[in-house]
Protein backbone atom coordinates (compact mmCIF):
# COMPACT_ATOMS: atom_id res chain seq x y z
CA UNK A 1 95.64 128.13 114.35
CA UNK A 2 92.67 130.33 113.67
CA UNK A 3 90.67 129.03 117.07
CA UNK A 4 88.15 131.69 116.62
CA UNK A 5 87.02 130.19 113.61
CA UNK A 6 86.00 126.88 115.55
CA UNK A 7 84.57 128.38 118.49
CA UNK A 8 81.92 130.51 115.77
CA UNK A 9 80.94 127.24 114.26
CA UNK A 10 80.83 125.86 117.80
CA UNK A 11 83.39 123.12 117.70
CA UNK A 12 84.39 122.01 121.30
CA UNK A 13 87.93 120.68 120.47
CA UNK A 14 90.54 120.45 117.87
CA UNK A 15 94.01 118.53 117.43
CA UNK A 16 97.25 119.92 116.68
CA UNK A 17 101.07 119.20 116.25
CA UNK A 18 102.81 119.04 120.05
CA UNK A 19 104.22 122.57 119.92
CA UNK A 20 100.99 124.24 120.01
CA UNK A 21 100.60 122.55 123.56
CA UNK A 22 104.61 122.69 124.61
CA UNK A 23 105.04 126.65 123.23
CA UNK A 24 101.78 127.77 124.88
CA UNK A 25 101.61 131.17 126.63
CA UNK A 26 101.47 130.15 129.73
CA UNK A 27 103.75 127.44 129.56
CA UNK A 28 101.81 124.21 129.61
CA UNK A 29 102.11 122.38 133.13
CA UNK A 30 101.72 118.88 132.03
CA UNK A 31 103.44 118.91 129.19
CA UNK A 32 101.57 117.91 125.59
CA UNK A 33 99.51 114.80 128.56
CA UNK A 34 96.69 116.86 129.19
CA UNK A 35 94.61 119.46 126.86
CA UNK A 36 94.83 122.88 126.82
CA UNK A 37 91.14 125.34 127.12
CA UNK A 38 91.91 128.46 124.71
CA UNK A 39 90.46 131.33 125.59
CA UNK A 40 87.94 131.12 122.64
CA UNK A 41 86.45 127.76 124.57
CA UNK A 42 88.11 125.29 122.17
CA UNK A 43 90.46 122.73 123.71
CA UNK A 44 93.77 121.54 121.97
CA UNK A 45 94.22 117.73 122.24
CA UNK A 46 98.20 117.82 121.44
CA UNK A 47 99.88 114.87 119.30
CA UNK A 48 101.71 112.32 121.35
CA UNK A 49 105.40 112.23 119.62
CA UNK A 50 106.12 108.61 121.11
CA UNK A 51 102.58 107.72 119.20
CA UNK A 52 103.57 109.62 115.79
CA UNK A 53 106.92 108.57 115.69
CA UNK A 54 106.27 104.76 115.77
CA UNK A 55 103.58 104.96 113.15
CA UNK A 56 105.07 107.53 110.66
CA UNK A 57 108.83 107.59 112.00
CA UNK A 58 110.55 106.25 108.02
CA UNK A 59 112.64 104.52 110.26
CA UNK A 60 111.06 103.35 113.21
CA UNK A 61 107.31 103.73 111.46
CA UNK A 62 105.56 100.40 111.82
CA UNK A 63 103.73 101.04 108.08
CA UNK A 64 107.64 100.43 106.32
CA UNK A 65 107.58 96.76 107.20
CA UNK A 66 108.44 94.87 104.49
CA UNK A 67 105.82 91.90 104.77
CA UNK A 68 103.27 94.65 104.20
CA UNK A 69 101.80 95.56 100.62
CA UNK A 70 103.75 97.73 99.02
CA UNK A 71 101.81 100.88 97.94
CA UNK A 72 103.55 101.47 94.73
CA UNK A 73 103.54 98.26 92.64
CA UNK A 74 99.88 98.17 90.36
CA UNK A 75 98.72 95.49 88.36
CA UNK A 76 97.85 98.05 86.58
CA UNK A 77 101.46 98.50 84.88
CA UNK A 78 102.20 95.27 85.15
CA UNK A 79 99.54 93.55 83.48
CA UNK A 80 100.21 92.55 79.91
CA UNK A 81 98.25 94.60 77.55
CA UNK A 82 96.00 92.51 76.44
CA UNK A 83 94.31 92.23 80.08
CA UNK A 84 93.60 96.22 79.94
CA UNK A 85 90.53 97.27 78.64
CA UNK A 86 89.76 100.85 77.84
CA UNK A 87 88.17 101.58 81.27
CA UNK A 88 91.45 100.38 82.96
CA UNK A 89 93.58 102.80 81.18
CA UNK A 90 94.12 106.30 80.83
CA UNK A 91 92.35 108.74 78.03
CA UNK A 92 95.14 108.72 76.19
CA UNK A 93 95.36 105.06 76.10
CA UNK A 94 98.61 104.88 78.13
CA UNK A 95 98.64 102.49 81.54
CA UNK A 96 97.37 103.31 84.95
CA UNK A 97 96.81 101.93 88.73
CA UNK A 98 93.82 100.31 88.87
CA UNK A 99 94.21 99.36 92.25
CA UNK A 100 95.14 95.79 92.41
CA UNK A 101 98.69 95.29 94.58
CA UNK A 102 100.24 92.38 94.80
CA UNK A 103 103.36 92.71 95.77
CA UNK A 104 104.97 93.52 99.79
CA UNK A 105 107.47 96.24 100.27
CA UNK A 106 109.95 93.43 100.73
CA UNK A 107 112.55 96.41 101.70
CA UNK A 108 114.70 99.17 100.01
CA UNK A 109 115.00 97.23 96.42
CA UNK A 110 113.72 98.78 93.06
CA UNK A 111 109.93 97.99 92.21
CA UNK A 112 110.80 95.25 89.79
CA UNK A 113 112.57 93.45 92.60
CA UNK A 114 109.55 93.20 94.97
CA UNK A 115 108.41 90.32 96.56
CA UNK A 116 105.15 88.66 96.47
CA UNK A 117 102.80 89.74 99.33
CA UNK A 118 101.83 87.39 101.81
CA UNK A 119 98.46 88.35 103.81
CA UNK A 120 99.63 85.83 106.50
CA UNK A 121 102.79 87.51 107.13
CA UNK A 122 101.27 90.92 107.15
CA UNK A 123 98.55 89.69 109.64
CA UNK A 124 101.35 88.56 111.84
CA UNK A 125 103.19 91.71 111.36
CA UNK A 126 100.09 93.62 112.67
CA UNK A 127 99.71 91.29 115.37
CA UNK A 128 103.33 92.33 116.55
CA UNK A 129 102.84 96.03 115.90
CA UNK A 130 99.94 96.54 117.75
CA UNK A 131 100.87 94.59 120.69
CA UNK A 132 104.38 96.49 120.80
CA UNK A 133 101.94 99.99 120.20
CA UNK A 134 99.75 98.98 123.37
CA UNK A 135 103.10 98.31 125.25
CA UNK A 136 104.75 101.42 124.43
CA UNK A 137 101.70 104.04 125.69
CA UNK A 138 100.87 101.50 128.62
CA UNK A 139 104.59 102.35 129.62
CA UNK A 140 103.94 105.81 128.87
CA UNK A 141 100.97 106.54 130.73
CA UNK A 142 102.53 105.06 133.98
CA UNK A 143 105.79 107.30 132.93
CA UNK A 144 103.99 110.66 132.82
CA UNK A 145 101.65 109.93 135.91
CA UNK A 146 104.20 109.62 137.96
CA UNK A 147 105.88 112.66 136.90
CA UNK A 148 102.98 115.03 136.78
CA UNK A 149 101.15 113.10 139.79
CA UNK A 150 98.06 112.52 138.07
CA UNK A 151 96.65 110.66 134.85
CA UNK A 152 98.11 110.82 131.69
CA UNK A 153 96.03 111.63 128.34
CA UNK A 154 97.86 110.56 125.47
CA UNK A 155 96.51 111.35 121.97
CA UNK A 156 97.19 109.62 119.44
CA UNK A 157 96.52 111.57 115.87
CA UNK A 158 97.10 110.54 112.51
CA UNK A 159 96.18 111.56 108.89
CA UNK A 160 93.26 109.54 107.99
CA UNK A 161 94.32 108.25 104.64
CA UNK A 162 97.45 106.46 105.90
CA UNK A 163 94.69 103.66 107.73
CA UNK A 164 93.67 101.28 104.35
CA UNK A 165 95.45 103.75 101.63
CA UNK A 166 99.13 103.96 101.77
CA UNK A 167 99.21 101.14 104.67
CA UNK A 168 97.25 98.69 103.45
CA UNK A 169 97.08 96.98 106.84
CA UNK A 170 96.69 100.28 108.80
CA UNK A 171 92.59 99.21 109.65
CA UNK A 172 93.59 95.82 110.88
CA UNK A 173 96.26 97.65 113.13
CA UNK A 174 93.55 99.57 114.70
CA UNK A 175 91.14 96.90 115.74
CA UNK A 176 93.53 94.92 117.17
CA UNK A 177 95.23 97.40 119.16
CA UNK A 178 92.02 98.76 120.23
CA UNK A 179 90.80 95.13 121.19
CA UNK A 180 93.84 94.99 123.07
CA UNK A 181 93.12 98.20 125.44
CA UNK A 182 89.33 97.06 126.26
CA UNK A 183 91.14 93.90 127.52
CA UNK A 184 92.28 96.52 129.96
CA UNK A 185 95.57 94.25 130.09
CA UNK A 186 98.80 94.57 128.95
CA UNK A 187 101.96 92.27 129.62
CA UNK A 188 99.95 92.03 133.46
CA UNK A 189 99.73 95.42 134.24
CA UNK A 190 96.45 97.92 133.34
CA UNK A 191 96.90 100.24 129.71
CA UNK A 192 95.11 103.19 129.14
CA UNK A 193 91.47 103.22 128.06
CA UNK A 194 90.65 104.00 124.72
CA UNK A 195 87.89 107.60 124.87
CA UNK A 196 86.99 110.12 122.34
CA UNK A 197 88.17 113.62 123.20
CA UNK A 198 84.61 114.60 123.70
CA UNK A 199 83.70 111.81 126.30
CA UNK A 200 87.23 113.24 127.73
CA UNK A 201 86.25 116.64 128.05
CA UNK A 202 82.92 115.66 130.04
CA UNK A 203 84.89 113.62 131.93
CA UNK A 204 87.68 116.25 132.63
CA UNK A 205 85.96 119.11 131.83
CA UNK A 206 88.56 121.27 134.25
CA UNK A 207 92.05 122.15 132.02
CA UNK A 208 94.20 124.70 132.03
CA UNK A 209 93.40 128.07 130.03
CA UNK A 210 96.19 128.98 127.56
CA UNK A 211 97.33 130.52 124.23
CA UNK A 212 98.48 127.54 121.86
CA UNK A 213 101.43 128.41 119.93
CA UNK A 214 101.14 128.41 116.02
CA UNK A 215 101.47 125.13 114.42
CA UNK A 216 101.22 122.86 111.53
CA UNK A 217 101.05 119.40 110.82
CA UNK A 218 104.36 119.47 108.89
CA UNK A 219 107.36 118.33 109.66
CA UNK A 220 109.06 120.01 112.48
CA UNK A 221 105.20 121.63 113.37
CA UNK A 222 105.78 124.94 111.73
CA UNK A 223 105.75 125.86 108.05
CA UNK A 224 108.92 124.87 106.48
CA UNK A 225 107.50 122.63 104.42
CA UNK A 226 105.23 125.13 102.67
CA UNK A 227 107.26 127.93 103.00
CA UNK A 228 111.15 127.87 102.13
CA UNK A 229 113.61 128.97 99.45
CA UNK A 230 112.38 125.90 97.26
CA UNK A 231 108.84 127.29 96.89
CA UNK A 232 108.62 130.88 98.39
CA UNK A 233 107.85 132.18 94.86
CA UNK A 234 104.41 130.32 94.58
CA UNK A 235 103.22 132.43 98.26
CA UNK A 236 104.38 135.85 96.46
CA UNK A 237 102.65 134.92 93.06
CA UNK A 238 99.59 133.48 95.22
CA UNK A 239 99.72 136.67 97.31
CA UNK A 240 99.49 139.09 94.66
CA UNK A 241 96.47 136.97 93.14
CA UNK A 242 94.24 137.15 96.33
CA UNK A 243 95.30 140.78 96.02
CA UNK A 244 94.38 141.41 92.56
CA UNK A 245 90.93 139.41 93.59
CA UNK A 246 89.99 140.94 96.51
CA UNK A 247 90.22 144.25 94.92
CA UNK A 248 87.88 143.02 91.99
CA UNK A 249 85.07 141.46 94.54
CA UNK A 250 85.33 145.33 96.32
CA UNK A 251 84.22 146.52 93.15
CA UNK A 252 81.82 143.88 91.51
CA UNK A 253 80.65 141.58 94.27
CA UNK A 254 77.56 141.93 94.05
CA UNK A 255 77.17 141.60 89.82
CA UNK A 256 75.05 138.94 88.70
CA UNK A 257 75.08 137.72 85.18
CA UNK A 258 78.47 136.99 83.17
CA UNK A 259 80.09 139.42 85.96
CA UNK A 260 79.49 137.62 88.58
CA UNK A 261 80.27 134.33 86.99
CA UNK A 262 83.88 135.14 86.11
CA UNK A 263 84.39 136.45 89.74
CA UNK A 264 83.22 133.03 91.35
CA UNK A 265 85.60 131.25 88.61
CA UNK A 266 88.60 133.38 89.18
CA UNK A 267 87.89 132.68 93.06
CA UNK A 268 87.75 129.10 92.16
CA UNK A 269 91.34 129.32 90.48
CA UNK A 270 92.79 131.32 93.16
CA UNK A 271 91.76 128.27 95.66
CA UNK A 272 93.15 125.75 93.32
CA UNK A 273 96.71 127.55 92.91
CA UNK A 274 96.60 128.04 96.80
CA UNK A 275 96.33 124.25 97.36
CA UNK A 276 99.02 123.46 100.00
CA UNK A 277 99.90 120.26 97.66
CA UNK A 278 101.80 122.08 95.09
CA UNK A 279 104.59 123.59 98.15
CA UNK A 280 104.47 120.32 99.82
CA UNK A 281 105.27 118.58 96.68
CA UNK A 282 108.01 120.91 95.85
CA UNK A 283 109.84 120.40 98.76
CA UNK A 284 109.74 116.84 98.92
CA UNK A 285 111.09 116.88 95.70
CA UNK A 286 108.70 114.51 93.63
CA UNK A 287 106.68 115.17 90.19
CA UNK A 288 107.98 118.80 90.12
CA UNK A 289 107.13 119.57 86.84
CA UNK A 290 103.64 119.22 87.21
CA UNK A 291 103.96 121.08 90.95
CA UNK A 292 105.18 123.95 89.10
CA UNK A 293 102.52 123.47 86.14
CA UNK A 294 99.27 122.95 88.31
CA UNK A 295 99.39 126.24 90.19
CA UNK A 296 101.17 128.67 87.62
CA UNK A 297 98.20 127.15 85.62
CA UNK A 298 95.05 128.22 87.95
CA UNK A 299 97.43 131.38 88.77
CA UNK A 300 97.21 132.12 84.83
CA UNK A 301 93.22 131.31 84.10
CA UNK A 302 92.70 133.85 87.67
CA UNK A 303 94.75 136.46 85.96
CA UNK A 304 93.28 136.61 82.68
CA UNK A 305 89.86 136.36 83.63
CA UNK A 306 90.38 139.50 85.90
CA UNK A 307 91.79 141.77 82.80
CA UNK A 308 88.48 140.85 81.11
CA UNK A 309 86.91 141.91 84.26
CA UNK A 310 88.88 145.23 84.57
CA UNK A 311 88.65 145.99 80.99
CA UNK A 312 84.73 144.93 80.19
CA UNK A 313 85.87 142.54 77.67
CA UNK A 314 84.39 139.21 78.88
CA UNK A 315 84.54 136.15 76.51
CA UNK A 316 81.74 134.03 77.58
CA UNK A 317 82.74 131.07 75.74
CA UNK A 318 86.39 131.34 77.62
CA UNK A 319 84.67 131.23 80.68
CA UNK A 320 82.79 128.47 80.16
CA UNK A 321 85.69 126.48 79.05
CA UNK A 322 86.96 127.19 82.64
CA UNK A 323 83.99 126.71 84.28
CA UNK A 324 83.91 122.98 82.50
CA UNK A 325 87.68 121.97 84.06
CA UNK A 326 87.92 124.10 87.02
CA UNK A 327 84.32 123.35 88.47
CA UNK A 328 84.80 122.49 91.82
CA UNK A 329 83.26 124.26 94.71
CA UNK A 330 79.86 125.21 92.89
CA UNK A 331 78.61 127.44 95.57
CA UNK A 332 82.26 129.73 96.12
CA UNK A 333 81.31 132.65 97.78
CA UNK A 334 84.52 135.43 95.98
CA UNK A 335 83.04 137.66 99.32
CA UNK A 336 85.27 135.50 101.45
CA UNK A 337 88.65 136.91 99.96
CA UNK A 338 87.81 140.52 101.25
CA UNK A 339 89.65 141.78 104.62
């Protein structure tokens, strides 16, 4: 966790998996329930496990209920093709999502066995989930006061795109749980109040001073899932890239023109093959072809344009070719890829 980078753009506080808290040199003393101060001024806010496991848990996980909409099923296959005009299909004429699911996930049956979705059901199914959710941390907070002796914060972090995109039901879940904790009332007894970590930080401004442990938000916290025998062959190829790169900026950063052009495209490939997508995708196993494809791709376009560099045989209309797919991050600086 590169902390120092926060503190120079003068960010206060950051999140991170539990073991950056738990592993912390010195050892955390209230566990992953309070903050930790780094000694570059930014504080940690660790991840609540009882909180992550009941949302993203495939077993436990509240999104895998099967009255809610199932992610998967699109109109957009199963439409009959005379519904599909050309703006609801794909350039090459073949079917895509357009967005429209009706279906619920019904439970572990093939897509063509899904049930019809019932908004009802689903509402009730929220209602349920986030009642059981303000239960389970009002039980929590009480548990981990009395064993620390003072109050609990529990943090409760999750990727943004699981709320409306793959749980379709996700924003409802949040208002109602959070209507639930300004009640200030749960099953009789008080629940924790809902605050931002900044309003906690003013509030609690005094927290212990530590070195977080590194971390990840992958599973297990570290880096298996983008490093392993599966995919360690993309970080050598990736390496040797930024390498190659680096060594080129040293020599021609500050070339205008067509020079400086094909440096701030190869940087742009470099970024793309470097996307932490293509390891995370081959080790969950799913669309590896174009896992493998997508960065040995970018990897490819990086390389070549850097033998033109080297050898001062630039084809403009190459580069422009590249510039026309790969031309995302318009302002790239290639200076950042220097030690």
């Amino acid at each position: 966790m590169a902390l120092y980078a926060l503190a120079d753009e003068e960010l206060i506080f950051t999140f991170s998996e539990d073991r950056a808290v738990r592993f912390a040199w010195p050892p955390p003393q209230n566990d992953v329930y309070r903050p930790l101060w780094s000694t570059e001024g930014v504080a940690v806010f660790p991840r609540d496990p009882g909180s992550a496991r009941e949302v993203w848990s495939a077993r436990e996980g509240y999104p895998g209920d099967p009255r809610y909409r199932e992610f998967y099923r699109d109109l957009g296959y199963d439409a009959p093709d005379a519904w599909l005009d050309p703006i609801h299909r794909q350039g090459t004429g073949a079917k895509k999502n357009v967005g429209v699911k009706l279906h619920k996930i019904t439970g572990r049956v093939g897509l063509d066995e899904k049930e019809p979705y019932d908004p009802l059901a689903a509402a009730q199914a929220v209602a349920e989930h986030a009642w059981h959710f303000a239960r389970r941390r009002s039980e929590d907070a009480r548990d981990v006061e009395a064993a620390i002796g003072q109050e609990a914060c529990i943090t409760a972090a999750f990727d943004a795109e699981l709320f409306g995109h793959w749980w379709h039901e996700g924003p409802w879940f949040l208002d109602r749980f959070l209507r639930i904790l300004a009640s200030g009332d749960v099953d009789g007894a008080a629940c924790p109040r809902p605050v931002s970590a900044f309003t906690y930080l003013t509030n609690h401004p005094t927290q212990q001073v530590a070195h977080p442990a590194v971390s990840s938000w992958g599973e297990g916290g570290a880096f298996e899932v983008w490093v392993n025998t599966g995919n360690d062959w993309l970080v050598k190829r990736v390496y040797d890239a930024k390498e190659r790169l680096a060594a080129a900026v040293s020599r021609y950063g500050d070339a205008g023109g067509l020079l400086g052009r094909c440096l701030r495209q190869a940087t742009r490939e470099v970024l793309l093959a470097q996307s932490s997508d293509w390891p995370f995708i081959l080790t969950m196993g799913t669309q590896m072809g174009y896992a493998v494809k997508r960065p040995v791709v970018h990897l490819s376009r990086a390389h070549r344009l850097l033998a033109h560099l080297e050898r001062g045989t630039l084809n403009e209309s190459d580069l422009t070719q590249m510039e026309e797919r790969d031309c995302v991050f318009p302002d790239v600086d290639p200076g950042s890829f220097l030690p």
